[in-house]
Protein backbone atom coordinates (compact mmCIF):
# COMPACT_ATOMS: atom_id res chain seq x y z
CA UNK A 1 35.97 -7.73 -4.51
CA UNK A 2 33.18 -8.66 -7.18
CA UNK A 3 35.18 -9.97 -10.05
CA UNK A 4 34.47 -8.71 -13.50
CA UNK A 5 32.11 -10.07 -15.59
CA UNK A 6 33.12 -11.50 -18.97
CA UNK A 7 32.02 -10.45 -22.50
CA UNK A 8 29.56 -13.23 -22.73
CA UNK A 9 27.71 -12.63 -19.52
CA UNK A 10 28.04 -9.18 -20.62
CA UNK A 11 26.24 -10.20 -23.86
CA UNK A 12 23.58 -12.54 -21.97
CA UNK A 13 21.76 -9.22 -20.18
CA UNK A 14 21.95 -7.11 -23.44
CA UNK A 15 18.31 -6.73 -24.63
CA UNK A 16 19.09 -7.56 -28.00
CA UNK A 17 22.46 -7.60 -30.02
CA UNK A 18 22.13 -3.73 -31.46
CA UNK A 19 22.41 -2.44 -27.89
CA UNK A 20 25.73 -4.04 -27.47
CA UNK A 21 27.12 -2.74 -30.62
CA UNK A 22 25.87 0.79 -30.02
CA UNK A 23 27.16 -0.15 -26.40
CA UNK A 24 31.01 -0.42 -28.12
CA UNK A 25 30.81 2.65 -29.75
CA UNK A 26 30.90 4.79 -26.21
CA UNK A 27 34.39 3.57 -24.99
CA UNK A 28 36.09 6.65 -25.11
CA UNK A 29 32.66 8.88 -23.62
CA UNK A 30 33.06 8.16 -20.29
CA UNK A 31 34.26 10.79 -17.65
CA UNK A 32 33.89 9.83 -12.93
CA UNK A 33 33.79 6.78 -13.59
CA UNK A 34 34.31 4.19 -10.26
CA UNK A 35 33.34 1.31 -8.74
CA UNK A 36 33.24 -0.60 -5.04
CA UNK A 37 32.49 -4.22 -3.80
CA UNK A 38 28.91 -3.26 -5.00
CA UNK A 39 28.31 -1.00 -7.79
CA UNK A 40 29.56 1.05 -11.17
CA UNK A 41 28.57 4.09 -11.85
CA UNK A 42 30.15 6.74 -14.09
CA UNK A 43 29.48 9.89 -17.04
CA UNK A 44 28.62 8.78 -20.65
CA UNK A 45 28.88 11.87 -22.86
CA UNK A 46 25.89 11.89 -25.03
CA UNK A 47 25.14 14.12 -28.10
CA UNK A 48 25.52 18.23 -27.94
CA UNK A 49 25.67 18.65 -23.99
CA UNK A 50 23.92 15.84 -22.88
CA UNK A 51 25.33 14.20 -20.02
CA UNK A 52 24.17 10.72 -18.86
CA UNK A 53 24.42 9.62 -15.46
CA UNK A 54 24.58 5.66 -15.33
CA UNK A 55 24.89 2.89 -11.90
CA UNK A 56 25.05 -0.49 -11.64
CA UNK A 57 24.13 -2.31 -8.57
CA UNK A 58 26.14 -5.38 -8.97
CA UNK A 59 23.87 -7.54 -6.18
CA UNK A 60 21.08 -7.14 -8.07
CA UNK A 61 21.77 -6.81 -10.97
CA UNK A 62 20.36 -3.48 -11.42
CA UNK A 63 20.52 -0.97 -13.72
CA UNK A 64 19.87 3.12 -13.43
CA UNK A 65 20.76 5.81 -16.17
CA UNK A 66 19.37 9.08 -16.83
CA UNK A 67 18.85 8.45 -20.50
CA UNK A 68 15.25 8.55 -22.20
CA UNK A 69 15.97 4.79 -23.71
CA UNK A 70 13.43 1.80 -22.38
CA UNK A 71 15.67 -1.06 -22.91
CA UNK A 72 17.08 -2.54 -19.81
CA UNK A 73 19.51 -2.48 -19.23
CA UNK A 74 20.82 0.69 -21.76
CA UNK A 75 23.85 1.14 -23.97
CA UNK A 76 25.22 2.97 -20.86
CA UNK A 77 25.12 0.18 -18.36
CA UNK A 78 26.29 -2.17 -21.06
CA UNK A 79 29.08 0.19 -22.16
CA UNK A 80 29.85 0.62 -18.32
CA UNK A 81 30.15 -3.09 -17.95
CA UNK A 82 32.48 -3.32 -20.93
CA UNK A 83 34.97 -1.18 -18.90
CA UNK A 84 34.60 -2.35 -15.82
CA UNK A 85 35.30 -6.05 -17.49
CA UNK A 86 38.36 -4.25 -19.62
CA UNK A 87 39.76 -2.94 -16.07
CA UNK A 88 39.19 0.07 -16.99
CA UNK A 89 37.01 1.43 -13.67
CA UNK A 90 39.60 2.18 -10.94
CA UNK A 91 38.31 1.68 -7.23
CA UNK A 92 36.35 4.67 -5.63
CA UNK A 93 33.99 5.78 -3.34
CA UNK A 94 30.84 6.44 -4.48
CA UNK A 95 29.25 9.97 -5.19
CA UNK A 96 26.35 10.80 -2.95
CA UNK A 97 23.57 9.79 -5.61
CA UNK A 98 24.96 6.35 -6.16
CA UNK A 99 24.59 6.08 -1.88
CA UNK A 100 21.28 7.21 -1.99
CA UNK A 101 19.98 4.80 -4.53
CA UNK A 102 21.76 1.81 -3.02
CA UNK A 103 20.37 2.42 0.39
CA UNK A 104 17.08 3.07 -1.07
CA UNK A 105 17.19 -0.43 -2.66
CA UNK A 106 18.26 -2.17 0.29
CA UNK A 107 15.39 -0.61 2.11
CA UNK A 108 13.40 -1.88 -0.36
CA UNK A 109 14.62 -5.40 -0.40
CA UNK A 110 13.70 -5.79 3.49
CA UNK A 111 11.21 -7.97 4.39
CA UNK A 112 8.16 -6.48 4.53
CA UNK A 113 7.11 -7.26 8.23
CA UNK A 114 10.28 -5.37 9.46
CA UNK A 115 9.71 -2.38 7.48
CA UNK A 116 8.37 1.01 9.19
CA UNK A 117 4.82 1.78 8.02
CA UNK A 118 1.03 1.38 8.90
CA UNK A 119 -0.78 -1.47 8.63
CA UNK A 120 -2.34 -2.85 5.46
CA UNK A 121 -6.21 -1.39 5.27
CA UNK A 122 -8.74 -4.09 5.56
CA UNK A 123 -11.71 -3.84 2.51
CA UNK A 124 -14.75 -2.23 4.06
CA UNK A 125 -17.48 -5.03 4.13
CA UNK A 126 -20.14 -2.58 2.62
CA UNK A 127 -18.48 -2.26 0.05
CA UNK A 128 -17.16 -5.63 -0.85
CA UNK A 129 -20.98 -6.84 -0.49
CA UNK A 130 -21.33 -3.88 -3.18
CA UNK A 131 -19.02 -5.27 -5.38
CA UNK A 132 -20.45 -9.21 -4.95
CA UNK A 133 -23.90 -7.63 -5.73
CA UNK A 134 -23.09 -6.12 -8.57
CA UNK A 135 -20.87 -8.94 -9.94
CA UNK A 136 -23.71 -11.53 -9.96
CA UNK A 137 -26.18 -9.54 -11.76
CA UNK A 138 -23.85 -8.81 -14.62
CA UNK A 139 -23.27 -12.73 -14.34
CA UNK A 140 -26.48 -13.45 -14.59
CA UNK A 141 -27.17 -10.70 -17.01
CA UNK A 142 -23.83 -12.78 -19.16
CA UNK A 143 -25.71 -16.14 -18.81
CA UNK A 144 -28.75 -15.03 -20.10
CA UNK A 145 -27.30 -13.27 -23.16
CA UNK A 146 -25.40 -16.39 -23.62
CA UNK A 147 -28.43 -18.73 -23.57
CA UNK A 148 -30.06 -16.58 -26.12
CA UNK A 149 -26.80 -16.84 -28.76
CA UNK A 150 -27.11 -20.13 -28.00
CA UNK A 151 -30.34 -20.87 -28.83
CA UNK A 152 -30.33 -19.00 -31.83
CA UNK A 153 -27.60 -20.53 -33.39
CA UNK A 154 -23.90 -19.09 -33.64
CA UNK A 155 -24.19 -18.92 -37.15
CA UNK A 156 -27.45 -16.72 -37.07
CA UNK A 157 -26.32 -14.23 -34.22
CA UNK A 158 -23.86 -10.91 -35.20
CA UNK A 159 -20.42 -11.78 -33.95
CA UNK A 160 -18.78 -8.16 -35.09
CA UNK A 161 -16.43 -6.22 -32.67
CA UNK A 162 -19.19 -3.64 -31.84
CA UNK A 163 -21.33 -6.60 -30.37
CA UNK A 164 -18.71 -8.18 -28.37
CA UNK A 165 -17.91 -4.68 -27.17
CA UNK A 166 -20.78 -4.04 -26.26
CA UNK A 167 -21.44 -7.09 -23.48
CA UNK A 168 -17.47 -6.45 -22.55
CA UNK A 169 -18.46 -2.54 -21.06
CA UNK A 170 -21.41 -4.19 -19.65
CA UNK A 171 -19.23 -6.75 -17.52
CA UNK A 172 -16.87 -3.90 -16.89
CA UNK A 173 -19.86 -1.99 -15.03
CA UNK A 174 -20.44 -5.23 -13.23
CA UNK A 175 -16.41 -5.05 -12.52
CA UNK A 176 -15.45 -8.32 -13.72
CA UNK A 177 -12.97 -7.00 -16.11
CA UNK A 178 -11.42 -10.92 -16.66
CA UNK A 179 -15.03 -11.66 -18.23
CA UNK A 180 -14.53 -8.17 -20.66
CA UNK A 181 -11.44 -9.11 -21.68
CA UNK A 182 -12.29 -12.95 -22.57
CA UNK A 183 -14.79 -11.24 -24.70
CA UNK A 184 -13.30 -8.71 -26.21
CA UNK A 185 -11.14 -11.80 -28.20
CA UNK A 186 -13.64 -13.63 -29.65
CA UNK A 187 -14.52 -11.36 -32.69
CA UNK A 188 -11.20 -11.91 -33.72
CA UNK A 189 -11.18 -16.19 -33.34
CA UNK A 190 -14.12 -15.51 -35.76
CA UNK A 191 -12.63 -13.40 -38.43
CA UNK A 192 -9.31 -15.30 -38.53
CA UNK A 193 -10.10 -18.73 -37.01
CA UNK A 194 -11.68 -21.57 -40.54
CA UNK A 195 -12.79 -23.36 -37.16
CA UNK A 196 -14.16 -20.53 -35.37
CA UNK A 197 -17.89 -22.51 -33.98
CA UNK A 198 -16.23 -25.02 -31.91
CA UNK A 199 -13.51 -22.14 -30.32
CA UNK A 200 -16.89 -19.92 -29.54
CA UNK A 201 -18.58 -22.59 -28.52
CA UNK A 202 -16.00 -23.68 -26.15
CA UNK A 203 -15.60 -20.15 -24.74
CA UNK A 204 -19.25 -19.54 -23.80
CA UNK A 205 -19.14 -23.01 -22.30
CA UNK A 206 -15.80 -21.61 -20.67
CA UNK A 207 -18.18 -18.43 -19.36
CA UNK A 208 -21.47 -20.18 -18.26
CA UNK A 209 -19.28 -22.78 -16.42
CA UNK A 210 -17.77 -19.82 -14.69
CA UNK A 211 -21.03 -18.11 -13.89
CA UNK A 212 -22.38 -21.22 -12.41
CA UNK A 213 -19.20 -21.37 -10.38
CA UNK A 214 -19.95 -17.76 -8.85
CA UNK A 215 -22.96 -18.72 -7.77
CA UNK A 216 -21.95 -21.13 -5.91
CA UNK A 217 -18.60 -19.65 -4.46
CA UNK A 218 -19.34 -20.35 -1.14
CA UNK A 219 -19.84 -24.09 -1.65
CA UNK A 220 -16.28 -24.19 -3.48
CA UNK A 221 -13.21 -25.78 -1.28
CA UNK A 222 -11.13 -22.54 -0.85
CA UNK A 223 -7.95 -22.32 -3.77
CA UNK A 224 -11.19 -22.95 -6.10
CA UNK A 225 -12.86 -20.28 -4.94
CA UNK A 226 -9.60 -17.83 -5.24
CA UNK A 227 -9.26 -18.83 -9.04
CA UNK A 228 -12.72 -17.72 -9.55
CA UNK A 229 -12.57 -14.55 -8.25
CA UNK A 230 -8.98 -13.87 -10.31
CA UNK A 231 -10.57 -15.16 -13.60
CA UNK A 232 -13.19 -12.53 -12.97
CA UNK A 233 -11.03 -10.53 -12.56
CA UNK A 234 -11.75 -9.34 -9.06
CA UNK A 235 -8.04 -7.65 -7.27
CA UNK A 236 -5.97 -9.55 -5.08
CA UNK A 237 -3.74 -7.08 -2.97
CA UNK A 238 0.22 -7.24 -3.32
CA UNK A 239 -0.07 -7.30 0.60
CA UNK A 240 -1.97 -10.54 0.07
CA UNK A 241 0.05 -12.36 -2.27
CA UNK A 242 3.40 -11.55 0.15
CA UNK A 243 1.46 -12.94 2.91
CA UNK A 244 1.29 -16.43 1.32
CA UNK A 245 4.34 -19.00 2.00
CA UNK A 246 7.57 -17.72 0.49
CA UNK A 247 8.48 -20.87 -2.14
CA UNK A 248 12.55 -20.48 -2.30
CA UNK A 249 14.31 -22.04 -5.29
CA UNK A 250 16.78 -21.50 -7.95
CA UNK A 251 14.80 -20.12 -10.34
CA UNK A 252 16.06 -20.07 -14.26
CA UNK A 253 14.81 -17.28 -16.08
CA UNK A 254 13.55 -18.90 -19.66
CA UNK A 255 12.03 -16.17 -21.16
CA UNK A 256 10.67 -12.39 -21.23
CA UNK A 257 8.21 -10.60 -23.28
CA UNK A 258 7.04 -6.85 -23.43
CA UNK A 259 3.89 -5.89 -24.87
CA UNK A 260 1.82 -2.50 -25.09
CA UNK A 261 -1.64 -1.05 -25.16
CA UNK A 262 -2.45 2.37 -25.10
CA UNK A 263 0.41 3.16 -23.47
CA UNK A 264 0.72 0.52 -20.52
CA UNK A 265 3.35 -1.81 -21.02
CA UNK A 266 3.46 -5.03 -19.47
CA UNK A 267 6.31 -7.60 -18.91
CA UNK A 268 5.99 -11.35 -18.66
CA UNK A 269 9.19 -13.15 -17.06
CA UNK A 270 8.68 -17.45 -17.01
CA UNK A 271 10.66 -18.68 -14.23
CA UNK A 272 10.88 -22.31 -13.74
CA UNK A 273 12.26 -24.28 -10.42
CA UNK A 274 15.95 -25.48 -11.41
CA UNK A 275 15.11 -27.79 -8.06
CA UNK A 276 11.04 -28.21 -7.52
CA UNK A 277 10.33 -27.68 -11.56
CA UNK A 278 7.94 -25.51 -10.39
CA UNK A 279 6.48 -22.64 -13.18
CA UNK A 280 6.05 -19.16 -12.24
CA UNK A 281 4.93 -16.41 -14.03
CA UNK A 282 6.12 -12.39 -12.77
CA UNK A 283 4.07 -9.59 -14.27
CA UNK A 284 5.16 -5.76 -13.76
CA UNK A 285 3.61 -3.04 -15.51
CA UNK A 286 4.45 0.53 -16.53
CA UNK A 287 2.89 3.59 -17.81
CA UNK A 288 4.17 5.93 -20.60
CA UNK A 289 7.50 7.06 -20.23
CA UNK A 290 7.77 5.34 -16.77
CA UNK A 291 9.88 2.74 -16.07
CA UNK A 292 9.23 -0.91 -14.38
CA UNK A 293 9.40 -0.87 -10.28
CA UNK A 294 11.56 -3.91 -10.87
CA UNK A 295 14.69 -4.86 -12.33
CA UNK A 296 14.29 -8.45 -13.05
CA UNK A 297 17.22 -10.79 -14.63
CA UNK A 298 17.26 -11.49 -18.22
CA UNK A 299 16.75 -14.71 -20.16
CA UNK A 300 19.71 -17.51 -19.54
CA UNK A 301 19.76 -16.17 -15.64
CA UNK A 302 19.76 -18.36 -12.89
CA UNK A 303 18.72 -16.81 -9.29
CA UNK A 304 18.23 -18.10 -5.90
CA UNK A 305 15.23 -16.30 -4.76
CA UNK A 306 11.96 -16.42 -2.86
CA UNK A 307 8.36 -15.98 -4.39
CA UNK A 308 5.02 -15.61 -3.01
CA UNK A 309 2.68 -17.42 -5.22
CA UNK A 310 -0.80 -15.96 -5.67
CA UNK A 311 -3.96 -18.55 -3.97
CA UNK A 312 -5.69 -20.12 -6.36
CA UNK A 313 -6.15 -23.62 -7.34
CA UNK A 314 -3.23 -24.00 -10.10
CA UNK A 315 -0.78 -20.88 -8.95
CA UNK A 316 1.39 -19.81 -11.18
CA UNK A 317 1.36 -16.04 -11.15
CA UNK A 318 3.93 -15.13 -8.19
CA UNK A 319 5.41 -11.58 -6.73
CA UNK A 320 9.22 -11.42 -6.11
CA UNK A 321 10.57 -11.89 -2.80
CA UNK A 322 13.43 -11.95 -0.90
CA UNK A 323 16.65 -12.85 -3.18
CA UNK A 324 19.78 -15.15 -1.50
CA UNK A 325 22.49 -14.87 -4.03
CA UNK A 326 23.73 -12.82 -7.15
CA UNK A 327 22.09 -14.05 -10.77
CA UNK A 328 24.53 -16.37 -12.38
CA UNK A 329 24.08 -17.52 -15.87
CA UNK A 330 22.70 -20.80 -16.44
CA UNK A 331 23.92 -23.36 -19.56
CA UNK A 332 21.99 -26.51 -18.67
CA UNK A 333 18.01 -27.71 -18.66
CA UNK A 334 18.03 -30.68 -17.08
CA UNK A 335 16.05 -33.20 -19.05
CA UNK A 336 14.82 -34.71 -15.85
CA UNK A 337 12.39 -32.02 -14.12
CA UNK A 338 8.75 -32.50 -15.54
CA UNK A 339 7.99 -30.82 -18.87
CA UNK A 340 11.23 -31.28 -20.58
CA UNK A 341 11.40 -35.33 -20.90
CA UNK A 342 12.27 -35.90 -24.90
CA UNK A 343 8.67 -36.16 -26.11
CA UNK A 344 5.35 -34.47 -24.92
CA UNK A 345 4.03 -37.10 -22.26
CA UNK A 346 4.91 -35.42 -19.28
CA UNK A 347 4.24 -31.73 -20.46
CA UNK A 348 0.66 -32.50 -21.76
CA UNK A 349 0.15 -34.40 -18.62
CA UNK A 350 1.48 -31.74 -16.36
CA UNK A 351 -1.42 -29.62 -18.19
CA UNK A 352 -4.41 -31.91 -17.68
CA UNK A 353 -3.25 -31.91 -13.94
CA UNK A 354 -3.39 -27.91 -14.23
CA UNK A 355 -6.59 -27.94 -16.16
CA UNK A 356 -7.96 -30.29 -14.22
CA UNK A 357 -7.64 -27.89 -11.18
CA UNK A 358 -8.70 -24.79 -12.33
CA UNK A 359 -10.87 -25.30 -15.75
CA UNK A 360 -10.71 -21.67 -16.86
CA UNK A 361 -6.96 -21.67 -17.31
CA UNK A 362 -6.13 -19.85 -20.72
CA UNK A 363 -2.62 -21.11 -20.91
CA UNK A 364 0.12 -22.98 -18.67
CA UNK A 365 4.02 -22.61 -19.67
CA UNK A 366 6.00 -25.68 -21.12
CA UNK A 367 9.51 -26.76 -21.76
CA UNK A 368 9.65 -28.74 -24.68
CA UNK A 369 13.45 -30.93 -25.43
CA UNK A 370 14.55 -32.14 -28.42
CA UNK A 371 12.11 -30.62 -30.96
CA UNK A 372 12.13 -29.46 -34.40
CA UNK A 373 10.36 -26.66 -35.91
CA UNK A 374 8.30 -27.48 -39.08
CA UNK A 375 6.18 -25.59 -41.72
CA UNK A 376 4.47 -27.68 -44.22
CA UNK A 377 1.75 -26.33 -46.35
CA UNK A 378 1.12 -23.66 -44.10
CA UNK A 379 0.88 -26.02 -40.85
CA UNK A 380 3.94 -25.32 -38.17
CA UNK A 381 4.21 -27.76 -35.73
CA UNK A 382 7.03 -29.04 -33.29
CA UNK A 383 8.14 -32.51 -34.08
CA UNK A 384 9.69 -34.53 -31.45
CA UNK A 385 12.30 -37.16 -32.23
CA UNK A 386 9.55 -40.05 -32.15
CA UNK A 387 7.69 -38.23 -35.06
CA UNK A 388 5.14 -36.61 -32.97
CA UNK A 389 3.89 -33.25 -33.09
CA UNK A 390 2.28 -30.70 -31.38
CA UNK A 391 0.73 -27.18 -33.14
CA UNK A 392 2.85 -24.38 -33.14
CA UNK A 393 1.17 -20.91 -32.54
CA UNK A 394 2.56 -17.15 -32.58
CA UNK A 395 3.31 -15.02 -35.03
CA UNK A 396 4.67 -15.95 -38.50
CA UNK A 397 7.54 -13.74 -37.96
CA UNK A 398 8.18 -15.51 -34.82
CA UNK A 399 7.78 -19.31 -36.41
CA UNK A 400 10.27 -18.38 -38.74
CA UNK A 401 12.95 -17.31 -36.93
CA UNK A 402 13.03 -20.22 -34.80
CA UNK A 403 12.93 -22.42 -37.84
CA UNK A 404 15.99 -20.21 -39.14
CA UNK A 405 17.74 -20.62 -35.60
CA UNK A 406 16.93 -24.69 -35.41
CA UNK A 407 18.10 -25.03 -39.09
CA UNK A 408 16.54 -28.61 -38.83
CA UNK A 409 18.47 -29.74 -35.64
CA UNK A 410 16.46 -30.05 -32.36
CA UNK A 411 16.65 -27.54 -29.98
CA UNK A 412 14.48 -26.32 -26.35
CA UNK A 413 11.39 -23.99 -26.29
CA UNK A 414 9.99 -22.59 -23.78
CA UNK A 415 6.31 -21.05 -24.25
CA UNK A 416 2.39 -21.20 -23.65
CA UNK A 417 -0.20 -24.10 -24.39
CA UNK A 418 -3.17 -23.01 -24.63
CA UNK A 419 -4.69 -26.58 -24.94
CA UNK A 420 -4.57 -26.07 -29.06
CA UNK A 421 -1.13 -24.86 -29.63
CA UNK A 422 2.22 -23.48 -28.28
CA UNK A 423 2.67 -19.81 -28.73
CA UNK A 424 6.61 -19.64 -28.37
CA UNK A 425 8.36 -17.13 -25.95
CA UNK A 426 12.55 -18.61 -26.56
CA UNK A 427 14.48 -21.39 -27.22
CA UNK A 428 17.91 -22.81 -25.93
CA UNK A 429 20.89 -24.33 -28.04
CA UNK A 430 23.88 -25.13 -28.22
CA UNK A 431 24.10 -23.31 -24.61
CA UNK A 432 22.58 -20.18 -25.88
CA UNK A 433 18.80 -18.50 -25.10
CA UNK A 434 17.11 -16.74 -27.71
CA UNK A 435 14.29 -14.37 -27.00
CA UNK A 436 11.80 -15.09 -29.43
């Protein structure tokens, strides 16, 4: 019998500490409530006649309620939790809808190769010689356009949001969507950036460099050639990715983040190799009132698992594979994996090895131990117990409350350098994560 969990690893998954106070306030709303060696599941009464069907698959953890709310997991499964850790779920057997969706996720948790189904569709060549064609004369179309800001001087040429808009719908109809998007940003590095030349200048070079590299894509050494086509934002199929060599670790999850626009939400988990200090990045996306395919574990979760990296010449981005164990929580970073030695010599040098391998990298994830948040003057930078510092990026909102957290003692962050500064995603202390 899975034993209960207790109130803190009860408070680790909650989303933020609201949900587990609204969570408390449904202890006597419960009615068919049960539970087995796998699961929970019971009726939360909601308001008028609302009724809201809630299960928990314990091996997962995974969460399912019939409630509108997009947290994950929901005052329900939370509340539910609470019970089940106050003994207050006897032993059952489960109603027919809790079977179904348990069977349906083991079916989906089987490898892939021993799943019914037809075979993955190869791309017709036609049509991927359609796409190529098309791709390097909106390259070349880029390059040119490029050449002429160039020579005209950045601060003679119109840098407004229409303009960049403009060449961002033309690379769109030349579907490389990665060269759009990397355009689409620099308006705004010129209206809020004092040194905005040098961070357009360094982008086109970023651009032509990755033009040049197109055009000679089939002179690149293979992983190369992979990271070209993803920064252009060409599709690699899930298929693909599973294909590739299953990396299996313990993986600690440091951190996750859920953004929106127009309606698609994304979420960013960092994962980092408790064993191999390997990174790893998991993106899942969902659309309106959907929810994501995936139930991931939360921050301060440690899972052994297997991911499929996708090629390129720095990987990072990976698709979740097969998992070996139940997510325990984690309350140790050891200080001896790369990336989280006291100062910043071996996470700077872990990203000029990354850089150095793929060159249009935007960011690469670090673990930083033993720093201290500090504003001066407007600056915020992370200070390191020899005095050092590196820039700190995000929003001032964000800076803030990790200064509040750190109260001038160090702590861990985990978050993205982008070569200039480090946009924070969480910190660790005194045994605790905090989603930033």
């Amino acid at each position: 019998m899975t034993s209960p969990w207790p109130p803190e690893r009860i408070a680790a998954v909650a989303p933020e500490p609201s949900s587990m106070t609204a969570a408390r306030g449904l202890g006597s709303a419960w009615n068919g409530t049960g539970r087995n060696d796998r699961a929970l599941w019971g009726e939360c009464r909601g308001r008028g006649t609302a009724v809201y069907r809630t299960a928990i698959d314990l091996d997962g953890p995974s969460y399912r309620c019939s409630c509108p709310s997009r947290k994950f997991p929901c005052k329900h499964a939370l509340a539910l939790l609470m019970r089940w850790s106050e003994g207050a779920i006897a032993e059952s057997a489960p109603p027919d809808s809790v079977t179904e969706w348990l069977a349906a996720r083991t079916a989906e948790a089987a490898p892939a190769n021993e799943a019914p189904g037809e075979p993955a569709k190869t791309p017709d060549p036609a049509t991927v010689r359609r796409r190529a064609e098309r791709a390097a004369a909106g390259l070349d179309d880029l390059d040119r356009w490029l050449t002429d800001r160039i020579r005209s001087g950045l601060g003679s040429v119109d840098h407004s949001c229409s303009t960049y808009d403009d060449m961002a719908a033309r690379m769109v109809d030349a579907q490389v969507p990665g060269i759009a998007s990397a355009l689409r940003g620099l308006a705004g590095v010129v209206a809020t950036e004092v040194d905005w030349p040098a961070r357009v200048l360094a982008e086109y070079a970023r651009l032509h460099l990755l033009v040049v590299a197109y055009r000679k894509i089939d002179d690149l050494p293979g992983p190369l050639a992979r990271s070209v086509h993803t920064h252009l934002g060409f599709p690699t199929r899930a298929d693909d990715v599973r294909s590739e060599p299953a990396v299996r670790d313990r993986w600690q999850v440091l951190a996750t983040r859920i953004s929106e626009d127009s309606r698609l939400f994304t979420r960013k988990v960092w994962l980092r190799g408790r064993d191999t200090g390997r990174w790893a990045i998991v993106l899942d996306f969902a659309h309106g009132t959907a929810r994501f395919p995936v139930e991931t574990p939360p921050p301060g979760m440690l899972v052994d698992a297997d991911l499929h990296f996708y090629p390129g010449a720095a990987p990072l981005r990976a698709l979740a594979g097969t998992r070996h164990s139940v997510p325990e929580p984690f309350t140790t970073l050891p200080a001896s994996l790369p990336g989280t030695a006291p100062d910043f010599d071996a996470a700077l040098d872990e990203y000029a090895r990354v850089l150095g391998a793929d060159p249009w990298i935007r960011s690469w994830p670090m673990l930083l131990d033993s720093v201290v948040p500090v504003e001066s003057s407007g600056a915020w930078h992370l200070v390191d117990r020899h005095g050092r510092a590196l820039p700190l990026g995000g929003e001032d909102d964000t800076r803030w409350r990790l200064v509040a957290v750190a109260g001038g003692q160090p702590l861990t962050v985990c978050g993205d350098w982008d070569g200039t500064r480090l946009a924070p995603a969480s910190l660790f202390t005194a045994g605790q994560e905090v989603s930033l």
